[in-house]
C-alpha atoms as a PDB file:
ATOM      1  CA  UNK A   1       7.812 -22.847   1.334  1.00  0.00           C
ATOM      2  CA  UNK A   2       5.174 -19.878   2.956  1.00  0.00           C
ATOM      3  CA  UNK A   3       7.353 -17.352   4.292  1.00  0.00           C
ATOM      4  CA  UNK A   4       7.043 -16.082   7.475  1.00  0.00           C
ATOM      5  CA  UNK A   5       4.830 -13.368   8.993  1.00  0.00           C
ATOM      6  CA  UNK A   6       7.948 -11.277   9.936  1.00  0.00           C
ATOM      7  CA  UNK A   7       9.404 -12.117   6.179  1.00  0.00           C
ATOM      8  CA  UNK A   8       5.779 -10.728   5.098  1.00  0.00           C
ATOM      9  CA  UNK A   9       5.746  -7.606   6.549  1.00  0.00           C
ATOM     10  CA  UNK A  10       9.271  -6.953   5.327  1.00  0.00           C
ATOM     11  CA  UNK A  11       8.730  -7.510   1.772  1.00  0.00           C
ATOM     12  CA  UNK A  12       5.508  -5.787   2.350  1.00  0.00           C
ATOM     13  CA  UNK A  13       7.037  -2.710   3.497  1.00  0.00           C
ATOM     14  CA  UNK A  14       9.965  -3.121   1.182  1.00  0.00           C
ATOM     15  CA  UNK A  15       7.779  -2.515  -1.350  1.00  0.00           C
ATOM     16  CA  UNK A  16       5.747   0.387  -0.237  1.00  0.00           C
ATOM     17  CA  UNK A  17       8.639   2.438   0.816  1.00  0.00           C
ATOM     18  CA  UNK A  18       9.487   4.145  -2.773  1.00  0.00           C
ATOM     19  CA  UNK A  19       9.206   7.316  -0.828  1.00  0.00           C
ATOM     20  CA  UNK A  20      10.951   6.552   2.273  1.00  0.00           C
ATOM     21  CA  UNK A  21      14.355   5.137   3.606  1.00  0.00           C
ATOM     22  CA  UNK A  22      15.109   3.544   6.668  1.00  0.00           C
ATOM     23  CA  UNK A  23      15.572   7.339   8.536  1.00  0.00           C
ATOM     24  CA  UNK A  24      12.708   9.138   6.775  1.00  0.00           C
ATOM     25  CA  UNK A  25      10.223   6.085   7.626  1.00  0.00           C
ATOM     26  CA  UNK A  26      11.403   5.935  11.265  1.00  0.00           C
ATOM     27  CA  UNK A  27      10.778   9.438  11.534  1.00  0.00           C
ATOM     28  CA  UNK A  28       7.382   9.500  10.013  1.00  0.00           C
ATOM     29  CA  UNK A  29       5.875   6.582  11.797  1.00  0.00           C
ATOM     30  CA  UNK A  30       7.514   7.060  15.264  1.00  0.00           C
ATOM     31  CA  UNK A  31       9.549   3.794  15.233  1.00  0.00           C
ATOM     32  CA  UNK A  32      13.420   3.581  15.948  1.00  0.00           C
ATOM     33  CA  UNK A  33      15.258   3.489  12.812  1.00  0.00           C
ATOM     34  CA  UNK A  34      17.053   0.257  14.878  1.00  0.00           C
ATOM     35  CA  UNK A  35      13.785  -1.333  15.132  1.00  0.00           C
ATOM     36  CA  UNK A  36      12.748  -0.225  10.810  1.00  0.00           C
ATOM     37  CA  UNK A  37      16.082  -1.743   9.937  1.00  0.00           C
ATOM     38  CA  UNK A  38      15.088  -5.383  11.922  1.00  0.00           C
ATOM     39  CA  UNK A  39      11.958  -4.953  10.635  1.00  0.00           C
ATOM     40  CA  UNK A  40      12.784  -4.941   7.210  1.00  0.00           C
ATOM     41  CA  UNK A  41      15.431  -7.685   7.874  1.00  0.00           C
ATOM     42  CA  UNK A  42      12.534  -9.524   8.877  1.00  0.00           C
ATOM     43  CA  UNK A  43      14.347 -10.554  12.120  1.00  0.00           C
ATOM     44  CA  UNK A  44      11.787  -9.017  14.642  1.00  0.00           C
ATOM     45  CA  UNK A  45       8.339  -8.667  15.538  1.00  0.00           C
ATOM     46  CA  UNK A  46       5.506  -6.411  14.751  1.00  0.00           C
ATOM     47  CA  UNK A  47       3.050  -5.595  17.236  1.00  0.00           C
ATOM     48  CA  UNK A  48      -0.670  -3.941  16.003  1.00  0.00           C
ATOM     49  CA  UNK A  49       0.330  -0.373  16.568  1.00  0.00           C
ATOM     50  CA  UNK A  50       3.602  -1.004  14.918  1.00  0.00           C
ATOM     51  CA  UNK A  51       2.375  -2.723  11.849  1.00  0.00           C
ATOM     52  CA  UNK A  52      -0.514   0.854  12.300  1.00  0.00           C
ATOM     53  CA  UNK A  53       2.105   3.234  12.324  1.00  0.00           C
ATOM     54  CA  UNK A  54       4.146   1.668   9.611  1.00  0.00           C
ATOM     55  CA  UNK A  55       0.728   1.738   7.695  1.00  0.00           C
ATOM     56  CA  UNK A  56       0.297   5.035   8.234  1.00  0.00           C
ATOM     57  CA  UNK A  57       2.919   6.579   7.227  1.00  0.00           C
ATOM     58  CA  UNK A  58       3.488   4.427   3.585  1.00  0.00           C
ATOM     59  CA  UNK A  59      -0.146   5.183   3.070  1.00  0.00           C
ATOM     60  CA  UNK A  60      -1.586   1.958   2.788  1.00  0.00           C
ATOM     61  CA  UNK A  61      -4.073  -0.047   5.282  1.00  0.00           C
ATOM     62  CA  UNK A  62      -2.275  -2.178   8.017  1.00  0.00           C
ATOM     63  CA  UNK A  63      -3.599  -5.239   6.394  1.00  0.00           C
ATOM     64  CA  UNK A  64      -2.102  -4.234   3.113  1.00  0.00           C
ATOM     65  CA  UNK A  65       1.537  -5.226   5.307  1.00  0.00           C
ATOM     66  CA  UNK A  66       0.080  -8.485   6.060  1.00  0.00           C
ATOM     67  CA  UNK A  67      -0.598  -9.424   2.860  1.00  0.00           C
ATOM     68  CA  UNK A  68       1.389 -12.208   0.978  1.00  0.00           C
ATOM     69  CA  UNK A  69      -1.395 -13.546  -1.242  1.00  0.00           C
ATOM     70  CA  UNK A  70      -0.743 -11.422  -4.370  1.00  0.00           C
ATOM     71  CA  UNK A  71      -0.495 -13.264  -7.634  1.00  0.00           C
ATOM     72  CA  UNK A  72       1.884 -12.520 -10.125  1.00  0.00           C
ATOM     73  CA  UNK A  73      -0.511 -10.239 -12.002  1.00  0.00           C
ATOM     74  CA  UNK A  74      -1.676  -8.035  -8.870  1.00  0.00           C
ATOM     75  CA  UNK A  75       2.028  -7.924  -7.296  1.00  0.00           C
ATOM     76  CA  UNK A  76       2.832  -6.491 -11.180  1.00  0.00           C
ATOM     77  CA  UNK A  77       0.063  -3.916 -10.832  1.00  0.00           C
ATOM     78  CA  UNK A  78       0.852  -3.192  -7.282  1.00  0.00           C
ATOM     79  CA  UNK A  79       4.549  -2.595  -8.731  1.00  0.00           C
ATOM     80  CA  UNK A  80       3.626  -0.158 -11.308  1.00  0.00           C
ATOM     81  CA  UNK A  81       1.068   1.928  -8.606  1.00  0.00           C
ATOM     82  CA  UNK A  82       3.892   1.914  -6.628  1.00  0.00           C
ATOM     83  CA  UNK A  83       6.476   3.910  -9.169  1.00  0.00           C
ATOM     84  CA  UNK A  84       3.731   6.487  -9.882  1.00  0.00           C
ATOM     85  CA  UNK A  85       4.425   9.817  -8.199  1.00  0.00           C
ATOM     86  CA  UNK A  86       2.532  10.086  -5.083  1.00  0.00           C
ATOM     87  CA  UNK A  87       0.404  12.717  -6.083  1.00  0.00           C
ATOM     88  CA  UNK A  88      -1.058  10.336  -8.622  1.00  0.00           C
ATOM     89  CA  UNK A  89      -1.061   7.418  -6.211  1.00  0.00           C
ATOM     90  CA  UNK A  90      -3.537   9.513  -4.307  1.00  0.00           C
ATOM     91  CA  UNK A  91      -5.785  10.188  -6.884  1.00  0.00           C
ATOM     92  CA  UNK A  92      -5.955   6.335  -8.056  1.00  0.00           C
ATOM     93  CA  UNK A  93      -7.076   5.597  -4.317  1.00  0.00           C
ATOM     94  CA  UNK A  94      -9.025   8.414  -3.645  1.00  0.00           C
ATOM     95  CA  UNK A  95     -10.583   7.223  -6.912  1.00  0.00           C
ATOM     96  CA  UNK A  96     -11.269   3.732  -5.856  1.00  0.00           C
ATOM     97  CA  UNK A  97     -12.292   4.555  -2.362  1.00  0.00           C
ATOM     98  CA  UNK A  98     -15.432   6.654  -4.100  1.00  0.00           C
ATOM     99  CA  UNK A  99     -15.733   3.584  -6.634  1.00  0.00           C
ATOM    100  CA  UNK A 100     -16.023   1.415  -3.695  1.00  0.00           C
ATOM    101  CA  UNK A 101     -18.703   3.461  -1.777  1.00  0.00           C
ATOM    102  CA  UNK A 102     -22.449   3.746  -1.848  1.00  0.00           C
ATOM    103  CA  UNK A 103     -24.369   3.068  -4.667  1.00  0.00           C
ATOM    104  CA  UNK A 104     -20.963   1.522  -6.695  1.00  0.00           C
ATOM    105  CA  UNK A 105     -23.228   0.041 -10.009  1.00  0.00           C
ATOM    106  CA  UNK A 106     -24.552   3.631 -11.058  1.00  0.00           C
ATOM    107  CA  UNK A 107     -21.055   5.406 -10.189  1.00  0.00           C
ATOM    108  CA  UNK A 108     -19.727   3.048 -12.065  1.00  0.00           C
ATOM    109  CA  UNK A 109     -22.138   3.453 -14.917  1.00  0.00           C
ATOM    110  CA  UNK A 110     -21.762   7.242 -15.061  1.00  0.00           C
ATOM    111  CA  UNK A 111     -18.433   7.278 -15.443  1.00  0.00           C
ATOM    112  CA  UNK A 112     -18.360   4.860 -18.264  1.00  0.00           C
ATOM    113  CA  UNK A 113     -20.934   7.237 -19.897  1.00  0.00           C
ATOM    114  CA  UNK A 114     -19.062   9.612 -19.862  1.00  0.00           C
ATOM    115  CA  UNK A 115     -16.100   8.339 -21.059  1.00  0.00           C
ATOM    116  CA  UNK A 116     -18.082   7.025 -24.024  1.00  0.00           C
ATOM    117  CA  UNK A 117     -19.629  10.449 -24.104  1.00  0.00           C
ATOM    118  CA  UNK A 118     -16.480  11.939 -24.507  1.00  0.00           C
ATOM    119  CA  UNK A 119     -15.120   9.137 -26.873  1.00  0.00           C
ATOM    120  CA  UNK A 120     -18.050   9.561 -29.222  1.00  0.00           C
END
């Protein structure tokens, strides 16, 4: 059976709160710790600049709390991001966001140069 969209975002945010309870998330993202707690219940609603807000302040893209199409291998990588400190959480993605740029193919190929470089 697909889960909901509400039972989505719960789980979701479930699992991108390793930093955050109920009371520090509701005072990071602006939302009434009433409202995080039916949220995460999955009994309520999420409008755009809730689901934003929520995004926000777990560090992840809004559509990263809409997702529910992770296979058993990416929800196991996701896990393991997840229990890295966030200081290295923040290097992974600011990694990947310059992997992802301009010109991806030769970054990519300079850094496996050097790593063979320094390999060899």
């Amino acid at each position: 059976m697909k889960k909901t969209i509400r039972g989505v975002i719960a789980d979701n945010v479930k699992q991108y709160m390793t930093d955050h309870t109920p009371a520090t998330l509701a005072a990071h993202s602006g939302i009434p710790k009433t409202k995080i707690n039916r949220i995460l219940a999955g009994t309520v609603d999420c409008d755009i600049d809730t689901i934003s807000a929520l995004a926000s302040s777990l560090g992840v893209k809004s559509g990263a709390l809409l997702d529910d199409a992770l296979d058993e291998g990416a929800a196991a990588f996701r896990s393991k991001l997840l229990s890295l400190p966030p200081e290295a959480r923040a290097k992974i993605s600011q990694f990947l966001d310059t992997m992802t740029g301009a010109h991806v193919e030769q970054r990519a190929s300079n850094v496996v140069n050097t790593h063979i470089a320094v390999a060899v």
